[in-house]
Protein backbone atom coordinates (compact mmCIF):
# COMPACT_ATOMS: atom_id res chain seq x y z
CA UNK A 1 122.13 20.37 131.76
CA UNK A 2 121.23 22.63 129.42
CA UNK A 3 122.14 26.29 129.55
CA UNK A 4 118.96 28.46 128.73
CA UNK A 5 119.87 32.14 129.81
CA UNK A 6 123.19 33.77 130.31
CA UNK A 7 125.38 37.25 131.07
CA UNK A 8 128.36 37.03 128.72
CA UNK A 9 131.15 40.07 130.08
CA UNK A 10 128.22 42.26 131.01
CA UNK A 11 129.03 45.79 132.72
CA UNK A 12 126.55 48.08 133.63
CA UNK A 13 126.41 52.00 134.53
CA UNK A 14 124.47 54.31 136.03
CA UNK A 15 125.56 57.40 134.72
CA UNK A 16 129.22 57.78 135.96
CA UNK A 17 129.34 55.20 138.32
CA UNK A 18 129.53 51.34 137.10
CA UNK A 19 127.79 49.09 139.25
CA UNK A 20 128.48 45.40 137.11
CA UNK A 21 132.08 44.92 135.99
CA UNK A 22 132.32 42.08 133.32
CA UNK A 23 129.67 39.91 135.01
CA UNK A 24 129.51 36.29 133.56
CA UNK A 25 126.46 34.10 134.91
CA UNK A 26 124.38 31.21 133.46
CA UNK A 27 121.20 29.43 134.37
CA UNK A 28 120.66 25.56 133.03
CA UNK A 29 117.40 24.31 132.88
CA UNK A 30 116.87 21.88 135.76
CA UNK A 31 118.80 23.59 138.51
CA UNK A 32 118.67 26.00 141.02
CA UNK A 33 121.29 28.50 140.97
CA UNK A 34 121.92 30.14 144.27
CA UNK A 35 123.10 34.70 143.44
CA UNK A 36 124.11 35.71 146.98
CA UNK A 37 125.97 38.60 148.32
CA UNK A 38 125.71 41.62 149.93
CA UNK A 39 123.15 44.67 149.46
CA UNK A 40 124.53 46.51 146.80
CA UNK A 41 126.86 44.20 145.14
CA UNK A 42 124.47 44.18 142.05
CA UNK A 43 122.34 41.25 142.51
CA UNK A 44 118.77 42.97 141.66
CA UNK A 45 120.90 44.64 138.62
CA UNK A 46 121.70 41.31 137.32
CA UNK A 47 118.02 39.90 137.91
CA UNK A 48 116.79 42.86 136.26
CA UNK A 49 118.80 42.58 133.02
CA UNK A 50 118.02 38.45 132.57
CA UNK A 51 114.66 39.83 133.20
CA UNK A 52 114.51 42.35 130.42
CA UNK A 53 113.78 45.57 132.86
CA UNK A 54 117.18 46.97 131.91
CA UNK A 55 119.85 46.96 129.04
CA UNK A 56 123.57 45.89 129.87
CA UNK A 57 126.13 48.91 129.31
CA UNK A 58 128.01 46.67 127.32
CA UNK A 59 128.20 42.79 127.20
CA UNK A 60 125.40 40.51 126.08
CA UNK A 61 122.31 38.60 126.86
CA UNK A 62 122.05 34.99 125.73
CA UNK A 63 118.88 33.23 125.42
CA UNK A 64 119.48 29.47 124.24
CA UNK A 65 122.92 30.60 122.99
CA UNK A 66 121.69 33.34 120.73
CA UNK A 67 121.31 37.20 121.57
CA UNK A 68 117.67 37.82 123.70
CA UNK A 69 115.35 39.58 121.53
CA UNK A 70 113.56 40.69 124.58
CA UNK A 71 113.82 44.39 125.42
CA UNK A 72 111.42 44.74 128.09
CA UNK A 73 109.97 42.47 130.90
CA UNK A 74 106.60 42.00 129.03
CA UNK A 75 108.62 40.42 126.20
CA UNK A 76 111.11 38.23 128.76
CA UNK A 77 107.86 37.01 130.07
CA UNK A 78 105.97 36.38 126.58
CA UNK A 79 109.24 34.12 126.07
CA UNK A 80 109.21 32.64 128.96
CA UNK A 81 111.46 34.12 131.69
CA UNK A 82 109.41 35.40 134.38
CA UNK A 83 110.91 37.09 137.64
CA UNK A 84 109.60 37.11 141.33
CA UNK A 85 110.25 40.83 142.42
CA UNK A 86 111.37 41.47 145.85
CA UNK A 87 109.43 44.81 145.46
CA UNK A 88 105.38 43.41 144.66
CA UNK A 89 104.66 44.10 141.07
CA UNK A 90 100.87 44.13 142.71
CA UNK A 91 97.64 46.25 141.71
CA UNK A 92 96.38 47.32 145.32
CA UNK A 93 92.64 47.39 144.65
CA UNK A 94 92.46 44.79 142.84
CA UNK A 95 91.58 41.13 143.55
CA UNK A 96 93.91 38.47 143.98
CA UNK A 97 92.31 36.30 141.11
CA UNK A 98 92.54 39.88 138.63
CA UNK A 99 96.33 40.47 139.67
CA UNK A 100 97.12 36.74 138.64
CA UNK A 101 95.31 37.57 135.65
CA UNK A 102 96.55 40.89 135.08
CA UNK A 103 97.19 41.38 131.32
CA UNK A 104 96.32 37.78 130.58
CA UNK A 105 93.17 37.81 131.37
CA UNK A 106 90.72 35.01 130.50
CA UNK A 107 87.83 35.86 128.03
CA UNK A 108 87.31 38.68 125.28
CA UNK A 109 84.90 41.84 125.63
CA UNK A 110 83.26 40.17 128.94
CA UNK A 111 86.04 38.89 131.30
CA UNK A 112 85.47 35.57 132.70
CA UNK A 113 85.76 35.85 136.24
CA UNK A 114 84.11 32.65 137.38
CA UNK A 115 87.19 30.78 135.37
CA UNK A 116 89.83 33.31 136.69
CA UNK A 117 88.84 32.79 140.22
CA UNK A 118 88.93 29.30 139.67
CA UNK A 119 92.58 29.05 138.23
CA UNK A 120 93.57 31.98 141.03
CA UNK A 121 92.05 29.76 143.61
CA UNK A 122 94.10 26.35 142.14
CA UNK A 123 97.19 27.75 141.95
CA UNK A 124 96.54 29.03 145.76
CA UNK A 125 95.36 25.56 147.10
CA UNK A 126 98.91 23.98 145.52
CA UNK A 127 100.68 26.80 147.03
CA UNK A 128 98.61 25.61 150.46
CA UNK A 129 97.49 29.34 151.02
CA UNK A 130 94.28 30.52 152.66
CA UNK A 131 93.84 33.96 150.89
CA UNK A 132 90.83 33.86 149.03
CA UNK A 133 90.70 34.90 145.33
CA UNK A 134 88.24 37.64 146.02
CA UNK A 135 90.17 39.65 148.37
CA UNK A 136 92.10 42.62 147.80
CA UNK A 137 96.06 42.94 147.74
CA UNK A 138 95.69 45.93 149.73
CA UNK A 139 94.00 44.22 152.60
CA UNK A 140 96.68 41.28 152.86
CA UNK A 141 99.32 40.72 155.16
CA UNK A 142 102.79 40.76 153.41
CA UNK A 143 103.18 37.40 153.79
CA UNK A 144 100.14 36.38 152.11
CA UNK A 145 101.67 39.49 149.03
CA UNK A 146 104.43 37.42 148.73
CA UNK A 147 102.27 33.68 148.14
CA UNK A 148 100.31 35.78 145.64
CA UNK A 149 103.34 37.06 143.73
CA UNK A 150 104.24 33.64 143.71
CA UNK A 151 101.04 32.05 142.44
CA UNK A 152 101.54 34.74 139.59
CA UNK A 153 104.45 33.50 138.20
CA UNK A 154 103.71 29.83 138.74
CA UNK A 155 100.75 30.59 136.24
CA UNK A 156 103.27 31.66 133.64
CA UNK A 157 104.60 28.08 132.60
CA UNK A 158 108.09 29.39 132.98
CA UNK A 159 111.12 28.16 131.43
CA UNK A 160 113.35 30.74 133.44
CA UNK A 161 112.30 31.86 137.14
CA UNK A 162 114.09 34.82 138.29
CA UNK A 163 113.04 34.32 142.40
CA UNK A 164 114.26 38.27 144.29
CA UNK A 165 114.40 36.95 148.10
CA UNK A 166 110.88 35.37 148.06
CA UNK A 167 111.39 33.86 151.47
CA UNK A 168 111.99 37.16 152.78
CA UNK A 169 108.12 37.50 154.65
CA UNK A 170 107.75 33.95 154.73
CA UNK A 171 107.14 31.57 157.32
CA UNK A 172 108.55 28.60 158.27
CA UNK A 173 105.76 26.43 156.69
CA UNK A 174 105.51 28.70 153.78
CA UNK A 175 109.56 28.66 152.99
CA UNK A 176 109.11 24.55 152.87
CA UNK A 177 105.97 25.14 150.68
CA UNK A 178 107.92 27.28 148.12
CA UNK A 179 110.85 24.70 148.42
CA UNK A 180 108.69 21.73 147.00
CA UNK A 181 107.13 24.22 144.30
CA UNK A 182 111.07 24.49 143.16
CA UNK A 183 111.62 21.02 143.37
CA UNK A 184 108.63 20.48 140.91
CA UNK A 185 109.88 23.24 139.01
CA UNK A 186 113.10 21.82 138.50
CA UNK A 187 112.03 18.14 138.03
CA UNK A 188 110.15 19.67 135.30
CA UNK A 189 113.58 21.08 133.67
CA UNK A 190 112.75 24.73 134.29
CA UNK A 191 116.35 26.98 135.00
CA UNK A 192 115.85 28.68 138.59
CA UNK A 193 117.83 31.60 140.05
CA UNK A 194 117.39 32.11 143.57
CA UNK A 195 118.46 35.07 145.75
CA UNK A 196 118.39 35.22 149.73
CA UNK A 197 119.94 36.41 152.35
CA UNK A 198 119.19 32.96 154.29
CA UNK A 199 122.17 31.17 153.65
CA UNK A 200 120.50 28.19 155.19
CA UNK A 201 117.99 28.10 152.86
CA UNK A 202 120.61 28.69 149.89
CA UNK A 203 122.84 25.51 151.48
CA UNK A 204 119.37 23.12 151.79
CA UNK A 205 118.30 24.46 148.42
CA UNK A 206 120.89 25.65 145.57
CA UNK A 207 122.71 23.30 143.26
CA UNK A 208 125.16 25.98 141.88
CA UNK A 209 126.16 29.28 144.08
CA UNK A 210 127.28 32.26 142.83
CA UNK A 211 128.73 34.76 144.63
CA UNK A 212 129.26 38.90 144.05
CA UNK A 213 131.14 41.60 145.65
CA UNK A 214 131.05 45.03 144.70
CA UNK A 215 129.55 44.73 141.21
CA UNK A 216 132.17 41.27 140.37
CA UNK A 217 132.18 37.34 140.52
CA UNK A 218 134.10 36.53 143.87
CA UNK A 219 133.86 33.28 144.44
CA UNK A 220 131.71 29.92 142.57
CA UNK A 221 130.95 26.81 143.67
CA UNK A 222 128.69 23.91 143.48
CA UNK A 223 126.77 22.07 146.18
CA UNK A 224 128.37 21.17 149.20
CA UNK A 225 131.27 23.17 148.03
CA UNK A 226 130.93 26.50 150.77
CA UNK A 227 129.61 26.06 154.06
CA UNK A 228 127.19 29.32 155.19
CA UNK A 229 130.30 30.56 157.12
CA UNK A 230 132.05 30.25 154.05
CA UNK A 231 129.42 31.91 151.60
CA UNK A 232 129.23 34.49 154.67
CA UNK A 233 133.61 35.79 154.48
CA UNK A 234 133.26 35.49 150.82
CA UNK A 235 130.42 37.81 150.40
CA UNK A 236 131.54 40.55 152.98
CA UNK A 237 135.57 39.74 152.20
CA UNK A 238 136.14 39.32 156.17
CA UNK A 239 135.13 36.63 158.73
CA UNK A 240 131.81 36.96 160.42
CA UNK A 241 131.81 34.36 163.14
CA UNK A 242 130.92 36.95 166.23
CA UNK A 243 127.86 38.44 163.94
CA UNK A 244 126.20 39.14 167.53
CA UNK A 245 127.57 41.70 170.53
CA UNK A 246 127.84 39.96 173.47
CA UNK A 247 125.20 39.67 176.05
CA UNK A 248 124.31 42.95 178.35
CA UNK A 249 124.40 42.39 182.18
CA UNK A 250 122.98 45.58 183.71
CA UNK A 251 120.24 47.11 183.89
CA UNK A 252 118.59 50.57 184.56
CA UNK A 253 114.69 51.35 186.43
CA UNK A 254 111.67 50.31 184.22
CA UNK A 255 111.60 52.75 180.94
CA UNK A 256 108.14 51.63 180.04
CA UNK A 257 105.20 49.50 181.47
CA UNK A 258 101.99 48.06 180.22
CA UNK A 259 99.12 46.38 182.00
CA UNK A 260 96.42 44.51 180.55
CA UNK A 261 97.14 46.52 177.37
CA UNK A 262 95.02 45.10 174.10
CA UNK A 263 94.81 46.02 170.91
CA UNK A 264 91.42 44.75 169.99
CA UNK A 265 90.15 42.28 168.68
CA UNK A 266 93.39 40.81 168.22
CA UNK A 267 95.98 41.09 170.79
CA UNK A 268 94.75 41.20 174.38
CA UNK A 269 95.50 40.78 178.14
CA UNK A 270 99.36 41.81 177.70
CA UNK A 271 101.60 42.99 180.72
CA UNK A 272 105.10 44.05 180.02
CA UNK A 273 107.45 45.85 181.60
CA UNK A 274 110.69 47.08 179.91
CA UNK A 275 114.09 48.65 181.22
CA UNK A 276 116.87 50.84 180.67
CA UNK A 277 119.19 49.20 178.76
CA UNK A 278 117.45 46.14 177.58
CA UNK A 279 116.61 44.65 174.31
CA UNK A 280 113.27 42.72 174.83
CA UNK A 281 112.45 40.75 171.71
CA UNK A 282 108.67 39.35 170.74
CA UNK A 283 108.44 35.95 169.41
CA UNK A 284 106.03 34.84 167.34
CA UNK A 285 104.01 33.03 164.35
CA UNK A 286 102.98 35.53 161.45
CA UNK A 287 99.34 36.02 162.76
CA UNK A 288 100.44 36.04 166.62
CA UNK A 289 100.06 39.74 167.08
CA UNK A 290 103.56 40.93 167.57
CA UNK A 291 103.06 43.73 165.12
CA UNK A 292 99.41 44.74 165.86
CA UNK A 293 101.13 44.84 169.65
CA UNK A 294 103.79 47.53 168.62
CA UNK A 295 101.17 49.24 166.52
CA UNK A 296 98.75 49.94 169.52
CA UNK A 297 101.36 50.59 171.65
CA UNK A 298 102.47 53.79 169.28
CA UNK A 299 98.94 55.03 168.68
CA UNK A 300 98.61 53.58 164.74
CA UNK A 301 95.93 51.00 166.29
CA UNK A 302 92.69 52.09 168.78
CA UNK A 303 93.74 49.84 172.30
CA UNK A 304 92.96 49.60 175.75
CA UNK A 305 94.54 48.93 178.86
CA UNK A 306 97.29 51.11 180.73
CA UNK A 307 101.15 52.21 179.66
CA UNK A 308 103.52 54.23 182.09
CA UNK A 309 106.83 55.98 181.61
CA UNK A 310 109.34 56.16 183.84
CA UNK A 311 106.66 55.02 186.49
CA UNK A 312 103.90 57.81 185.40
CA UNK A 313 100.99 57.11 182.94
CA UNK A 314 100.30 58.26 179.39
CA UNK A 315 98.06 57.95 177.11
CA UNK A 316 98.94 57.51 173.41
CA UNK A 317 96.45 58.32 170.43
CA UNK A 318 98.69 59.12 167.55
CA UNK A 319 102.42 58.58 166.70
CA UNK A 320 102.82 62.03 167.61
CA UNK A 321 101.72 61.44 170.92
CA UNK A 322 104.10 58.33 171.11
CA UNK A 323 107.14 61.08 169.98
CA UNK A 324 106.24 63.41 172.82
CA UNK A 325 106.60 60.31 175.22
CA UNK A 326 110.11 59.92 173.78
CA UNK A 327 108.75 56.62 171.45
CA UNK A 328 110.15 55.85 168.71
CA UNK A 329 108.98 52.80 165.86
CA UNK A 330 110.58 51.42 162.97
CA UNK A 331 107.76 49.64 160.69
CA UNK A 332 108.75 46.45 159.20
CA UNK A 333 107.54 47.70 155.70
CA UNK A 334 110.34 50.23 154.76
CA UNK A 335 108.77 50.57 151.35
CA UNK A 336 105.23 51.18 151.63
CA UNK A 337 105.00 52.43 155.91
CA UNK A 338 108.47 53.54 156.38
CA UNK A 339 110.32 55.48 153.52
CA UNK A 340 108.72 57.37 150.62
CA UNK A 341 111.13 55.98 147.61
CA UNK A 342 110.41 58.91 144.91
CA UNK A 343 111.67 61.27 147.70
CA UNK A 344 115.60 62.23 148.31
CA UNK A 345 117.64 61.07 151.40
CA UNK A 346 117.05 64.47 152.96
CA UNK A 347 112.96 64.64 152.69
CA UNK A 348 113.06 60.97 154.02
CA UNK A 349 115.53 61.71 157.25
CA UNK A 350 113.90 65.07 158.02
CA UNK A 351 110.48 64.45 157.29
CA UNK A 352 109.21 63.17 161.43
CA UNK A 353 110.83 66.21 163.10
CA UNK A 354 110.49 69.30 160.65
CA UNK A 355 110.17 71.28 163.13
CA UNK A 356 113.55 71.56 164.29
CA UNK A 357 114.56 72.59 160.87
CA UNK A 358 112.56 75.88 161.01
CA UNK A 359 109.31 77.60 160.96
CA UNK A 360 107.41 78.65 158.90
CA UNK A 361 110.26 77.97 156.29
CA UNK A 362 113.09 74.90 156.51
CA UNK A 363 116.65 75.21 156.17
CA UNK A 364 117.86 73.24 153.80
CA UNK A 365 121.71 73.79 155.24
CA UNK A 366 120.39 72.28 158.69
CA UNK A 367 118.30 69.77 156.79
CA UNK A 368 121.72 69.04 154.35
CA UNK A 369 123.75 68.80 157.91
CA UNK A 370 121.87 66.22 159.48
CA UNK A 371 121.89 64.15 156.64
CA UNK A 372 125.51 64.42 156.49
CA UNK A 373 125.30 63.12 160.33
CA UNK A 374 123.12 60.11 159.68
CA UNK A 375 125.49 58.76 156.76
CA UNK A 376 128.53 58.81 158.88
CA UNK A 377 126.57 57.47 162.05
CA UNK A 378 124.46 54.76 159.98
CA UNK A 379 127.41 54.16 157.23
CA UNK A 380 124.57 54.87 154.31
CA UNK A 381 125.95 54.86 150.91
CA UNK A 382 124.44 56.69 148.35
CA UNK A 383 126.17 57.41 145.31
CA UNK A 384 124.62 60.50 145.02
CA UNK A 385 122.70 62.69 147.88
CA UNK A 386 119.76 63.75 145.91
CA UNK A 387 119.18 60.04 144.95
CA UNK A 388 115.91 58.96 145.12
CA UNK A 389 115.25 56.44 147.39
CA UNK A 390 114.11 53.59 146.13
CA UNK A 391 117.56 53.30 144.12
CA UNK A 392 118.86 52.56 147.08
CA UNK A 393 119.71 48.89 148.68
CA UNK A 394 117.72 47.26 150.47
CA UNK A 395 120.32 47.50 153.54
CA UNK A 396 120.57 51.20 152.90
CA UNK A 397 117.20 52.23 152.97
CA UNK A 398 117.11 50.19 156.13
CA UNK A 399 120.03 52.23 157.61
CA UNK A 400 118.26 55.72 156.22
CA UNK A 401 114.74 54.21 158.12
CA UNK A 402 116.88 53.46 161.14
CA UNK A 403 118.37 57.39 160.84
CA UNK A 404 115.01 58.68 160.78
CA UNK A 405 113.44 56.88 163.47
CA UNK A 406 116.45 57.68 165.90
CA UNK A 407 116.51 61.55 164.39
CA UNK A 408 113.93 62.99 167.81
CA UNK A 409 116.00 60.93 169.81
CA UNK A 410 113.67 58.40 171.39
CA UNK A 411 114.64 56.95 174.85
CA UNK A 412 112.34 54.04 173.83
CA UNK A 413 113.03 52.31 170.62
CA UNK A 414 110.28 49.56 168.65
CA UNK A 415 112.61 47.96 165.86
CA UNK A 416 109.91 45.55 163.64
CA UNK A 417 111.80 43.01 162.23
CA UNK A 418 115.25 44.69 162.13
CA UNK A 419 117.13 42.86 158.94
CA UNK A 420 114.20 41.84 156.67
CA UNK A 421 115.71 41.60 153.42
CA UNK A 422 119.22 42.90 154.55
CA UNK A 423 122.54 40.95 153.53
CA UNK A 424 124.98 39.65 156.44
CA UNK A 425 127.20 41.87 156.39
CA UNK A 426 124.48 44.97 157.04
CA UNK A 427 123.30 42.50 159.40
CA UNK A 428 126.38 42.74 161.40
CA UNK A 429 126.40 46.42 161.76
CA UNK A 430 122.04 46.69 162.53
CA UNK A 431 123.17 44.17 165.36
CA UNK A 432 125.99 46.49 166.35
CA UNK A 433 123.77 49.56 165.89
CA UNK A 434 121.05 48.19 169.08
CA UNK A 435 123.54 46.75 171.29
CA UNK A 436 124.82 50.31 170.85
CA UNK A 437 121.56 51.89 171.80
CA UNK A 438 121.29 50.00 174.80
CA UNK A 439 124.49 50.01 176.69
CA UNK A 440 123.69 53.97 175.78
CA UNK A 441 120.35 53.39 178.39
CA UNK A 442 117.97 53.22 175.96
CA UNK A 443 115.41 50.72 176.15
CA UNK A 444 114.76 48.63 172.82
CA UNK A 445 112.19 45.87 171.36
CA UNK A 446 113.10 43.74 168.63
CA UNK A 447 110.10 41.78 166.81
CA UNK A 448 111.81 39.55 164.62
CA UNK A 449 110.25 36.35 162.71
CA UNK A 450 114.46 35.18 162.57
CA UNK A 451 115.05 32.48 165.23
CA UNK A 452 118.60 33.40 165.61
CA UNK A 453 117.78 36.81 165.44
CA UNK A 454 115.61 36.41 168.57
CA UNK A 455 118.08 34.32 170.21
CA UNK A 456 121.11 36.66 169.67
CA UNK A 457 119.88 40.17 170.92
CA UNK A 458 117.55 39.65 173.29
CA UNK A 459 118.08 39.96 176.81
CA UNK A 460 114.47 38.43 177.69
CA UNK A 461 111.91 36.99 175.18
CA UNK A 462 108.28 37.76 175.16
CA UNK A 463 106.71 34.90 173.38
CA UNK A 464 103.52 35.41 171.57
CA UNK A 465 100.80 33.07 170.05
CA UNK A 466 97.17 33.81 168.95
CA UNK A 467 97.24 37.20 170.30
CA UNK A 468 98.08 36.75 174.12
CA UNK A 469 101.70 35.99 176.02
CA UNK A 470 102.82 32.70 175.67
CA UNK A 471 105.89 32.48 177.70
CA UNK A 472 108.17 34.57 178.78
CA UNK A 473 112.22 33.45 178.23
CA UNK A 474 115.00 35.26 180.50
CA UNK A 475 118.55 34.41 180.87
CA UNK A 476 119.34 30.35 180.44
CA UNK A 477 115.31 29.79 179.20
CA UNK A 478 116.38 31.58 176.11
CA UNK A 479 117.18 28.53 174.32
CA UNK A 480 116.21 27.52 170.76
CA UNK A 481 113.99 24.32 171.86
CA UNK A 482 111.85 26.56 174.44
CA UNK A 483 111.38 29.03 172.18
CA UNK A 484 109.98 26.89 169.79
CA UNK A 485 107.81 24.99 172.44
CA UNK A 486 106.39 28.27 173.58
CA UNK A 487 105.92 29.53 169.42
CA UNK A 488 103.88 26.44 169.28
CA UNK A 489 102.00 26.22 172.47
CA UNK A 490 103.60 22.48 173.34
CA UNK A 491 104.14 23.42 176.84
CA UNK A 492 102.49 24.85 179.76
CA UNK A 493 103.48 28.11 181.46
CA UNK A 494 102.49 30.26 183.87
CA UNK A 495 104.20 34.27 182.65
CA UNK A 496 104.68 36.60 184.98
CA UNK A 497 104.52 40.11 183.68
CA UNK A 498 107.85 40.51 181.84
């Protein structure tokens, strides 16, 4: 094989602090080669470089053995190296057929939109997605975001794809759709870097597997080479067998009830109950209404039906009102819902309960004392406090997210999908962090689109499917084949309120 694009001894620094330490790494053309390791080993910095978005500190860039004469993305891309972000690269208000388009657009003073829609729409129907070329980004689903992103780059006629965990908001049906885009891909000789957390996928998929630690090569291998246990204790540097706490026993009186609760007109007729000291996790397709559930339930969607604390009812309009109640909900979209990235650590952790820091006027010195709270109790590392957020990993930011949700103290705690985009080892200690929250008496839900996710933390599973309770799993039933039964309504039950 070929090679096409290469790091030869690249470093790379951010200010004072050096982040890549003599980094070599090669793509071929006709292979898929697997970059794995934990948030903040420098993954996305490597991806960025090959991709043109940023300059090496020192070392080189090789394109076809000679020195790339790209110096920004636009040029990687006019040459044929085109990179997946894990962040969308999307224009919200436009359509999916102009964001395809976007700076390539077909047709001179008058854009021809009738051909644009009709390549957007081809590239959508190989991809075997139902968005519609006329709709806007901003009114999609993430996982539909992610199938556009991905249509984009297939219309680029790549040499090199750069793919930034694109599985991450995918489902099942759309991870085996992208894997036979790859194959095609590299049938057709194009050089493919792939980066996931899903070691699964990186076993079933990769045919070369790199992995970093802290900035440096640890470990590489070829297929068949590392098993996912394997990839796992070379990524983190210890082994990770007992990634899940062991199973809770007790129980405390019901924390929270719902009856007949719906969130219209997609989730209906759902009766819950939840108690002290139990992780409940939902279950469910993309589309199910596991998310619109937790939505309503925290006052961010109009619903109907009745919820009770501690045995008394409330009513919940806002996600202020859900605070008061002692509430508390972690979106599963840190970067556009949850955290606001141009902000510092300290605006982010503060900003749901500024009222504790003062009024009329905040202290900073309380503000700057939480925050140095939250880093030792969520293990955040920033290299520098007044950081803006979005320079942060992916498994930090989810840590800071967690920090601000659990900053009023909620007795009642809605975690949407926990470890989306978050390496193993992070993994571990989110896992850690709610088994922790519940042997305190808390009472937690877990929506989670990971199987073993599901499986591992929940003390009872409430199964959803086309917006109404499917099953309900306690104890023994928690097993991988009747949660997929239930997922795919192959089997008849009767739920009792859970």
């Amino acid at each position: 094989m070929t090679e096409i694009l290469a790091l030869r001894d690249v470093h790379k620094s951010f200010g004072p602090i050096e982040v890549l330490h003599g980094v070599d790494f090669a793509l071929a053309g006709g292979e898929v080669h697997a970059l794995i390791g934990e948030n903040g080993a420098g993954k996305s910095t490597i991806m960025k470089i090959l991709g043109g978005f940023l300059e090496p500190t020192a070392g080189g860039v090789l394109l076809d053995g000679e020195p790339a004469p790209y110096r920004s993305g636009a040029e990687a891309e006019a040459l044929g190296v085109v990179v997946i972000h894990q962040e969308f690269n999307l224009a919200q208000d436009l359509t999916v057929a102009e964001n395809i388009y976007l700076g390539r657009e077909i047709g001179g003073l008058f854009l021809n939109h009738k051909a644009m829609r009709k390549g957007a729409q081809d590239l959508l129907d190989q991809l075997e997605s139902h968005v519609s070329p006329d709709a806007r980004i901003r009114d999609l689903p993430v996982s539909d975001r992610q199938m556009v992103e991905i249509a984009k780059a297939l219309s680029r006629n790549a040499r090199v794809l750069i793919m930034d965990e694109p599985s991450a908001v995918l489902t099942h049906r759309e991870v085996q759709i992208l894997f036979r885009q790859i194959d095609r891909l590299r049938a057709a000789g194009v050089a493919l870097l792939y980066t996931s957390h899903r070691l699964d996928e990186v076993s079933h998929i990769a045919d070369r597997i790199t992995v970093l630690r802290d900035g440096a090569v640890v470990r590489r291998a070829e297929r068949g080479e590392l098993t996912e246990d394997g990839m796992a204790t070379a990524m983190v540097g210890r082994d990770l067998t007992d990634i899940f706490p062991p199973r809770r026993t007790e129980f405390g009186c019901v924390a929270l009830e719902l009856h007949d609760f719906a969130v219209p007109p997609l989730v209906e007729g759902i009766s819950l109950s939840l108690r002290r000291g139990e992780v409940l996790g939902i279950s469910g397709l993309v589309g199910s209404g596991r998310t619109e559930l937790a939505e309503g339930l925290v006052g961010l969607r109009p619903h109907g039906g009745s919820v009770s604390r501690s045995g008394a009812p409330i009513r919940i309009r806002s996600v202020t009102d859900a605070a008061k109640h002692g509430i508390g909900y972690l979106t599963e979209d840190r970067k556009e819902r949850g955290l606001l990235l141009e902000k510092s650590l300290r605006v982010n952790l503060t900003l749901p309960d500024l009222p504790r820091f003062g009024a009329p006027l905040l202290s900073r010195a309380k503000e700057e004392a939480a925050l140095t709270q939250a880093i030792a109790d969520f293990d955040i590392r920033a290299p520098e406090r007044g950081m803006e957020v979005g320079n942060l990993s992916g498994g930090n930011q989810q840590k800071l997210l967690l920090a601000k949700t659990m900053l009023p103290d909620p007795e009642v705690v809605i975690i949407d999908e926990p470890t989306r985009g978050i390496d193993i080892g992070t993994k571990s200690q989110i896992y850690a962090f709610i088994d922790r929250l519940a042997r305190e008496g808390r009472s937690v839900i877990v929506i989670s689109s990971d199987m073993p996710e599901i499986l591992g933390l929940s003390d009872r599973v409430l199964v959803m499917r086309q917006g109404r309770a499917a099953a309900v799993l306690e104890g023994d039933e928690i097993t991988e084949h009747a949660l997929v039964r239930a997922i795919m309504g192959t089997r008849e039950r009767t739920t009792e309120d859970a």
